[in-house]
PDB file of N, CA and C in Angstrom:
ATOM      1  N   UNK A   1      34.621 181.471-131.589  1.00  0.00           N
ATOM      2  CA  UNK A   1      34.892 182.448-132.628  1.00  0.00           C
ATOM      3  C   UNK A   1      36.401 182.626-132.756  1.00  0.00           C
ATOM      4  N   UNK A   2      36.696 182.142-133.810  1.00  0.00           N
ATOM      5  CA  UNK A   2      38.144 182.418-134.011  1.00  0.00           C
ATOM      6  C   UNK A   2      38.340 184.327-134.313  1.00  0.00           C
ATOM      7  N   UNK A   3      39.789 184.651-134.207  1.00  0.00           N
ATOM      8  CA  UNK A   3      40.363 185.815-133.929  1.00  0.00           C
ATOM      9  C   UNK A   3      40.991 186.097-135.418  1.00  0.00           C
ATOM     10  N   UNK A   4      40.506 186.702-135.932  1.00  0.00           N
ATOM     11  CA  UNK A   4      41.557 187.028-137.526  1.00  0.00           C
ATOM     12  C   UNK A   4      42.441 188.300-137.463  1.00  0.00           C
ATOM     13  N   UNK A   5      43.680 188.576-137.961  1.00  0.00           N
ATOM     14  CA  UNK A   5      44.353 189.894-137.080  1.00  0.00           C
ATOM     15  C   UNK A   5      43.165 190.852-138.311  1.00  0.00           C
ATOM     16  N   UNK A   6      42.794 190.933-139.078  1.00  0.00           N
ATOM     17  CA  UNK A   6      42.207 191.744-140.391  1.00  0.00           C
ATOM     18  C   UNK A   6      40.836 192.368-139.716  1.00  0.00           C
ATOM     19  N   UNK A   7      40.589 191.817-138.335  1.00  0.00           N
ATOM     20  CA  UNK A   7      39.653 191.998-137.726  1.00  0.00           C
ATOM     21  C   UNK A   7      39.751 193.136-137.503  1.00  0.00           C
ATOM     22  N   UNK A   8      41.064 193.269-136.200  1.00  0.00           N
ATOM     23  CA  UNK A   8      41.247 194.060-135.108  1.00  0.00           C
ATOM     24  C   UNK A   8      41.880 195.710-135.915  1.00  0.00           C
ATOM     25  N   UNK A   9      42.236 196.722-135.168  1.00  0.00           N
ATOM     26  CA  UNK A   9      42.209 198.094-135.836  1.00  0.00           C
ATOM     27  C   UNK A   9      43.210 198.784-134.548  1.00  0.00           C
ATOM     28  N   UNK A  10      44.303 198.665-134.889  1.00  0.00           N
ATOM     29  CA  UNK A  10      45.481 199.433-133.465  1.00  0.00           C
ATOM     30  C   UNK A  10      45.786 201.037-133.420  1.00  0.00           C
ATOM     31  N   UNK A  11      45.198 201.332-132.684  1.00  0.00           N
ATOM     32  CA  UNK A  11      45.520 202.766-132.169  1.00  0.00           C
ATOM     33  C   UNK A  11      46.858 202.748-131.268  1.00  0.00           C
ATOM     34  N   UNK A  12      47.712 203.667-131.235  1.00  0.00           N
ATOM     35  CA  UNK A  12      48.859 203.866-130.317  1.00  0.00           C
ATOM     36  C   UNK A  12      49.101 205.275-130.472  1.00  0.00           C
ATOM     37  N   UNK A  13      49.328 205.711-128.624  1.00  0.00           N
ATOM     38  CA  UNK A  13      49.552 206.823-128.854  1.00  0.00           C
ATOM     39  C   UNK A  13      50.519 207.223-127.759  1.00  0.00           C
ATOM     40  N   UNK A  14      51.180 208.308-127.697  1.00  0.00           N
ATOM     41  CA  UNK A  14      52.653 208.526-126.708  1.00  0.00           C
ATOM     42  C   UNK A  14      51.524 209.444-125.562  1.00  0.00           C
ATOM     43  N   UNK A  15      52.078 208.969-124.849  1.00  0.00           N
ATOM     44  CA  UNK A  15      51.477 210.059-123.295  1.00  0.00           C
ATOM     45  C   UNK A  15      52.764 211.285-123.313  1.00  0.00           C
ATOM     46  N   UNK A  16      52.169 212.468-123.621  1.00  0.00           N
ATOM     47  CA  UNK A  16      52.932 213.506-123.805  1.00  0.00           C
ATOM     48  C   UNK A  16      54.210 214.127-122.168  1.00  0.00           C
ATOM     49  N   UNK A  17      55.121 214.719-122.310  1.00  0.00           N
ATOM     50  CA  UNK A  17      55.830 214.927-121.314  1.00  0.00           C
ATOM     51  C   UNK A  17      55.265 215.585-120.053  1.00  0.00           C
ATOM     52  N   UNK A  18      55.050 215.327-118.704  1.00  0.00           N
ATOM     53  CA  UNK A  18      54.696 216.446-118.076  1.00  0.00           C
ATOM     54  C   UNK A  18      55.090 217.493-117.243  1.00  0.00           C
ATOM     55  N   UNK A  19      54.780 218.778-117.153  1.00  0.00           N
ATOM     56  CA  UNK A  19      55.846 219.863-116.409  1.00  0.00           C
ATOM     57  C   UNK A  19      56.615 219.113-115.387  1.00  0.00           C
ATOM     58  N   UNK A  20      55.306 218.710-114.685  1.00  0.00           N
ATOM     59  CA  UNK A  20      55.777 218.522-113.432  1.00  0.00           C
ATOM     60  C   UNK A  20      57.105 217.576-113.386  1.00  0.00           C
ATOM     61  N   UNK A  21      56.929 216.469-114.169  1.00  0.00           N
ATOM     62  CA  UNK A  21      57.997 215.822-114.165  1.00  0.00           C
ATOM     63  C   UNK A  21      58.433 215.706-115.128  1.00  0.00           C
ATOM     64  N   UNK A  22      59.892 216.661-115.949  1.00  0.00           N
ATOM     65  CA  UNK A  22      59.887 216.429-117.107  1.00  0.00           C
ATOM     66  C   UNK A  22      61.027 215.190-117.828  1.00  0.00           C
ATOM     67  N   UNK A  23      61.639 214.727-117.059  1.00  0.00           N
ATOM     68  CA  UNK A  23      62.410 213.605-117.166  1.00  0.00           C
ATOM     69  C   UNK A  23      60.884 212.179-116.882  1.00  0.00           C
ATOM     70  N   UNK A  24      60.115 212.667-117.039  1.00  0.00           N
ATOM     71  CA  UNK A  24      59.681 211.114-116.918  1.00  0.00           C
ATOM     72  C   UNK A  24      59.473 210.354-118.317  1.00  0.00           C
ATOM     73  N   UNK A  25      59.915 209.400-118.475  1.00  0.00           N
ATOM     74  CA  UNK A  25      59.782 208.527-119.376  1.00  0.00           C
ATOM     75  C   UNK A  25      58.149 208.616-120.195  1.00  0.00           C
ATOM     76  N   UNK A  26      57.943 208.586-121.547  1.00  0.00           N
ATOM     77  CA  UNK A  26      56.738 208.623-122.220  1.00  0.00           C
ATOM     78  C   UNK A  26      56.572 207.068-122.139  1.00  0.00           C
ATOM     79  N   UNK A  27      55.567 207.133-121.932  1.00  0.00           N
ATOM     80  CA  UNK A  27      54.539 205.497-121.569  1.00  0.00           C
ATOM     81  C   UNK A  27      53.894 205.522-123.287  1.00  0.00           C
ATOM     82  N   UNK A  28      53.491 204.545-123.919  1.00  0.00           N
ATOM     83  CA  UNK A  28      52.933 203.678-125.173  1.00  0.00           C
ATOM     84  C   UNK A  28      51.801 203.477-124.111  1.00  0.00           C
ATOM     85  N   UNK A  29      50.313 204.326-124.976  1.00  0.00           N
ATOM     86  CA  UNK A  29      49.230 204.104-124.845  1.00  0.00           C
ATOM     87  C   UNK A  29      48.492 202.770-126.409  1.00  0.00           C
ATOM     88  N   UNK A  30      48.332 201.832-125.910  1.00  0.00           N
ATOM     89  CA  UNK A  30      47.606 200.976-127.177  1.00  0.00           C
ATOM     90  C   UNK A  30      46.387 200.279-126.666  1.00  0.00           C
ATOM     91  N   UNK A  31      45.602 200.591-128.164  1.00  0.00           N
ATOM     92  CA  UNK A  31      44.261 200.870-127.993  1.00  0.00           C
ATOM     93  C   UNK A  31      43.977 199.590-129.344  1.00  0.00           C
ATOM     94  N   UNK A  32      43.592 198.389-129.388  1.00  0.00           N
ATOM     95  CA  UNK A  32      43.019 197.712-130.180  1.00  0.00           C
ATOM     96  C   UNK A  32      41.325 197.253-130.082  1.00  0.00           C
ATOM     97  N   UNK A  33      40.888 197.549-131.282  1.00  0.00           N
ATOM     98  CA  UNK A  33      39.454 197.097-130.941  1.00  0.00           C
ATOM     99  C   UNK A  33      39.303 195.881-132.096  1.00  0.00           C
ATOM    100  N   UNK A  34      38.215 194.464-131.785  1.00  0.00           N
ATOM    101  CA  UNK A  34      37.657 193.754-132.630  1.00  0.00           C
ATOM    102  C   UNK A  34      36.832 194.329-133.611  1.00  0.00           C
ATOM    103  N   UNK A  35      36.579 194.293-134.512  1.00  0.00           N
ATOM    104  CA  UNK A  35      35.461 195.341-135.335  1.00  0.00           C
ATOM    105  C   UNK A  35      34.195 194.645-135.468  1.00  0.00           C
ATOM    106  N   UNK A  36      34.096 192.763-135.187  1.00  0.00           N
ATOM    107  CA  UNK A  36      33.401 192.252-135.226  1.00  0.00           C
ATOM    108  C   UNK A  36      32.005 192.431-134.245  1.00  0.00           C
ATOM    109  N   UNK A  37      32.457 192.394-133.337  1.00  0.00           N
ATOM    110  CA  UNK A  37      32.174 191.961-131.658  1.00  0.00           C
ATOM    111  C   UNK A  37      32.084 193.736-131.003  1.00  0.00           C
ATOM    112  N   UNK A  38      33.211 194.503-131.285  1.00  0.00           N
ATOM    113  CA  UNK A  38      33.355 196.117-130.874  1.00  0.00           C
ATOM    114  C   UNK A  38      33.741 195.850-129.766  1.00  0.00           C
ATOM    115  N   UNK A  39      34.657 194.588-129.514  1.00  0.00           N
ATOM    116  CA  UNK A  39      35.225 194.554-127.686  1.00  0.00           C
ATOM    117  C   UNK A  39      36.788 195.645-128.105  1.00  0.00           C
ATOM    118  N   UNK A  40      36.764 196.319-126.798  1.00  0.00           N
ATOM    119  CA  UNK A  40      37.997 197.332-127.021  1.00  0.00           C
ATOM    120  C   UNK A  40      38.624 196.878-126.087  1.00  0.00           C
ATOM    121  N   UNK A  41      39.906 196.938-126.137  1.00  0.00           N
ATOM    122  CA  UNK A  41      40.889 197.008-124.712  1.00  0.00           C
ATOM    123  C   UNK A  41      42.183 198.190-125.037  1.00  0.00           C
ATOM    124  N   UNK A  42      42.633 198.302-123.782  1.00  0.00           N
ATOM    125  CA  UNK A  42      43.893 199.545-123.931  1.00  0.00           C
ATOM    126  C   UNK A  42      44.763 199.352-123.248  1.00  0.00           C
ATOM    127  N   UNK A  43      45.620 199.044-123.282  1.00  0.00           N
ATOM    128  CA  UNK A  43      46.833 198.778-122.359  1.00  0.00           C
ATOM    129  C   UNK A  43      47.906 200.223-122.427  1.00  0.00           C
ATOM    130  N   UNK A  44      48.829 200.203-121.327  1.00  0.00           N
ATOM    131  CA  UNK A  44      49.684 201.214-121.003  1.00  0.00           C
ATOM    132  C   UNK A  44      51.220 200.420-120.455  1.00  0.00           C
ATOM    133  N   UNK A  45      52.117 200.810-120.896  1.00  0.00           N
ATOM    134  CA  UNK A  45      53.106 200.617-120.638  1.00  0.00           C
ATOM    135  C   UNK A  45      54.358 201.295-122.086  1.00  0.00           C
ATOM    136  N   UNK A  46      55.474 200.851-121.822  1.00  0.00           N
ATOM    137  CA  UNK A  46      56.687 200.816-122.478  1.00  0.00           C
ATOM    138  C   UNK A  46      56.713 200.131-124.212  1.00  0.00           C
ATOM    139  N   UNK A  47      56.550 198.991-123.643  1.00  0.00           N
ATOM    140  CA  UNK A  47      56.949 198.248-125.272  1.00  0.00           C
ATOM    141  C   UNK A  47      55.403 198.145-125.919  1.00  0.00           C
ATOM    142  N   UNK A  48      55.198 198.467-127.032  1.00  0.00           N
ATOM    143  CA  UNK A  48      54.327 198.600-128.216  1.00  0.00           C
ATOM    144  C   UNK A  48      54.164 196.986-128.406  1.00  0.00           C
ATOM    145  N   UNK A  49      54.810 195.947-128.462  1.00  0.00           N
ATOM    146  CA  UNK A  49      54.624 194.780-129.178  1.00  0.00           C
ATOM    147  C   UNK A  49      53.970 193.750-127.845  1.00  0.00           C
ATOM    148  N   UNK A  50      54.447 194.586-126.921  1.00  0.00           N
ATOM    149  CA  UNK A  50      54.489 193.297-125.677  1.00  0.00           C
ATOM    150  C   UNK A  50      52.446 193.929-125.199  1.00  0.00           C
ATOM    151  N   UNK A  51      52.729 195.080-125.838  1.00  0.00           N
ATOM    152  CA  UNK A  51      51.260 195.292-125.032  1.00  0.00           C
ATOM    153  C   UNK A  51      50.569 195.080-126.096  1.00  0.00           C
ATOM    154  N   UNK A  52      50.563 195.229-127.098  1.00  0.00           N
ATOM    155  CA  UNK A  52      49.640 194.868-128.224  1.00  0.00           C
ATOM    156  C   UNK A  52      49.289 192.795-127.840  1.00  0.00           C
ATOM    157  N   UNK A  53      50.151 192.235-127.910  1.00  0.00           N
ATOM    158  CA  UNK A  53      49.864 190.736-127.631  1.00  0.00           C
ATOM    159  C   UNK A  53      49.441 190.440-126.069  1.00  0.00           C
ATOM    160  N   UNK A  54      49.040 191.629-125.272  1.00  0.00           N
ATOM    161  CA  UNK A  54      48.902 191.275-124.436  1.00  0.00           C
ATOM    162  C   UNK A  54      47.097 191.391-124.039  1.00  0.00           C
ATOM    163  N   UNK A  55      46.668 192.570-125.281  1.00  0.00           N
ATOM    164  CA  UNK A  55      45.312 192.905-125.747  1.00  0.00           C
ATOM    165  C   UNK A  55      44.928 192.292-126.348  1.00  0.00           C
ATOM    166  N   UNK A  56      45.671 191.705-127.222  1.00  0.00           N
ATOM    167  CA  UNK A  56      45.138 190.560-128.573  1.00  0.00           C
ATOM    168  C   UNK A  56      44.707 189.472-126.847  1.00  0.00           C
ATOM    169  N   UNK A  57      45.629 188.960-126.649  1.00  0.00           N
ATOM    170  CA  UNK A  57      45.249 187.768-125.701  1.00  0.00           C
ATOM    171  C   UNK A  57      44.184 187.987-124.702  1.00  0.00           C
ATOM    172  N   UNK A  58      43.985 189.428-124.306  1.00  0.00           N
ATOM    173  CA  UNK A  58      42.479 189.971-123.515  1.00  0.00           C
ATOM    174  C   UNK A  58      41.066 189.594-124.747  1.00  0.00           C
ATOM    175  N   UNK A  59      41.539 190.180-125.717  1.00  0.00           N
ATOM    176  CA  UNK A  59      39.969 190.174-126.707  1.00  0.00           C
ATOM    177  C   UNK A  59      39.787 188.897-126.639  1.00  0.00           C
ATOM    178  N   UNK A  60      40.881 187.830-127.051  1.00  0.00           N
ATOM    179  CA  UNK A  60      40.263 186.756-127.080  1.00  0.00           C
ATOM    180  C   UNK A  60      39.907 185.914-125.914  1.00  0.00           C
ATOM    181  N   UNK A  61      40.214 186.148-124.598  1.00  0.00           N
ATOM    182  CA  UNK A  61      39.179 185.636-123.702  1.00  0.00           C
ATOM    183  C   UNK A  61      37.679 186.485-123.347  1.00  0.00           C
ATOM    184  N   UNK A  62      37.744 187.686-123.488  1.00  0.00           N
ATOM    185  CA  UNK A  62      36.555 188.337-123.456  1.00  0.00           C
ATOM    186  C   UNK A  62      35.705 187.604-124.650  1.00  0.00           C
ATOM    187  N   UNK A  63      36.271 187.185-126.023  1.00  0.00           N
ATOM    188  CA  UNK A  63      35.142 186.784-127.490  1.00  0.00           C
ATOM    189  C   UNK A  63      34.539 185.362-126.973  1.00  0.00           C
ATOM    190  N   UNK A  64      35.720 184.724-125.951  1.00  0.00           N
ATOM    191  CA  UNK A  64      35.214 182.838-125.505  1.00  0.00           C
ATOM    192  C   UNK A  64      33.893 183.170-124.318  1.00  0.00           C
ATOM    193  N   UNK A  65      33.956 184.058-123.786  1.00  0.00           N
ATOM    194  CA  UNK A  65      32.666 184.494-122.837  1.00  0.00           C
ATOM    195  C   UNK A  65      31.506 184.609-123.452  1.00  0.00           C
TER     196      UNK A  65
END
């Protein structure tokens, strides 16, 4: 099954500051799902682009299973 991006549907969202630590850096929550299939994945980290291709590249070994 090939992967079309028209498929997939990107959620991103900021992990809000917390008391406890308020100098900590906000983490990029991204959330892409297939709409075909309904496989979801979510990655956490810093960069938005690096984790988005890093979910795209999860769905598509989960779709070859």
């Amino acid at each position: 099954m090939e992967l079309n991006r028209s498929d997939l549907r990107v959620y991103v969202d900021r992990e809000k500051y917390s008391e406890k630590y308020p100098r900590k850096l906000r983490e990029s929550i991204v959330t892409v799902i297939h709409q075909p299939t309904g496989v979801k994945v979510t990655k956490r980290g810093m960069s938005q682009p690096k984790l988005f291709d890093e979910a795209v590249e999860e769905i598509k070994q989960l779709i070859r299973k």
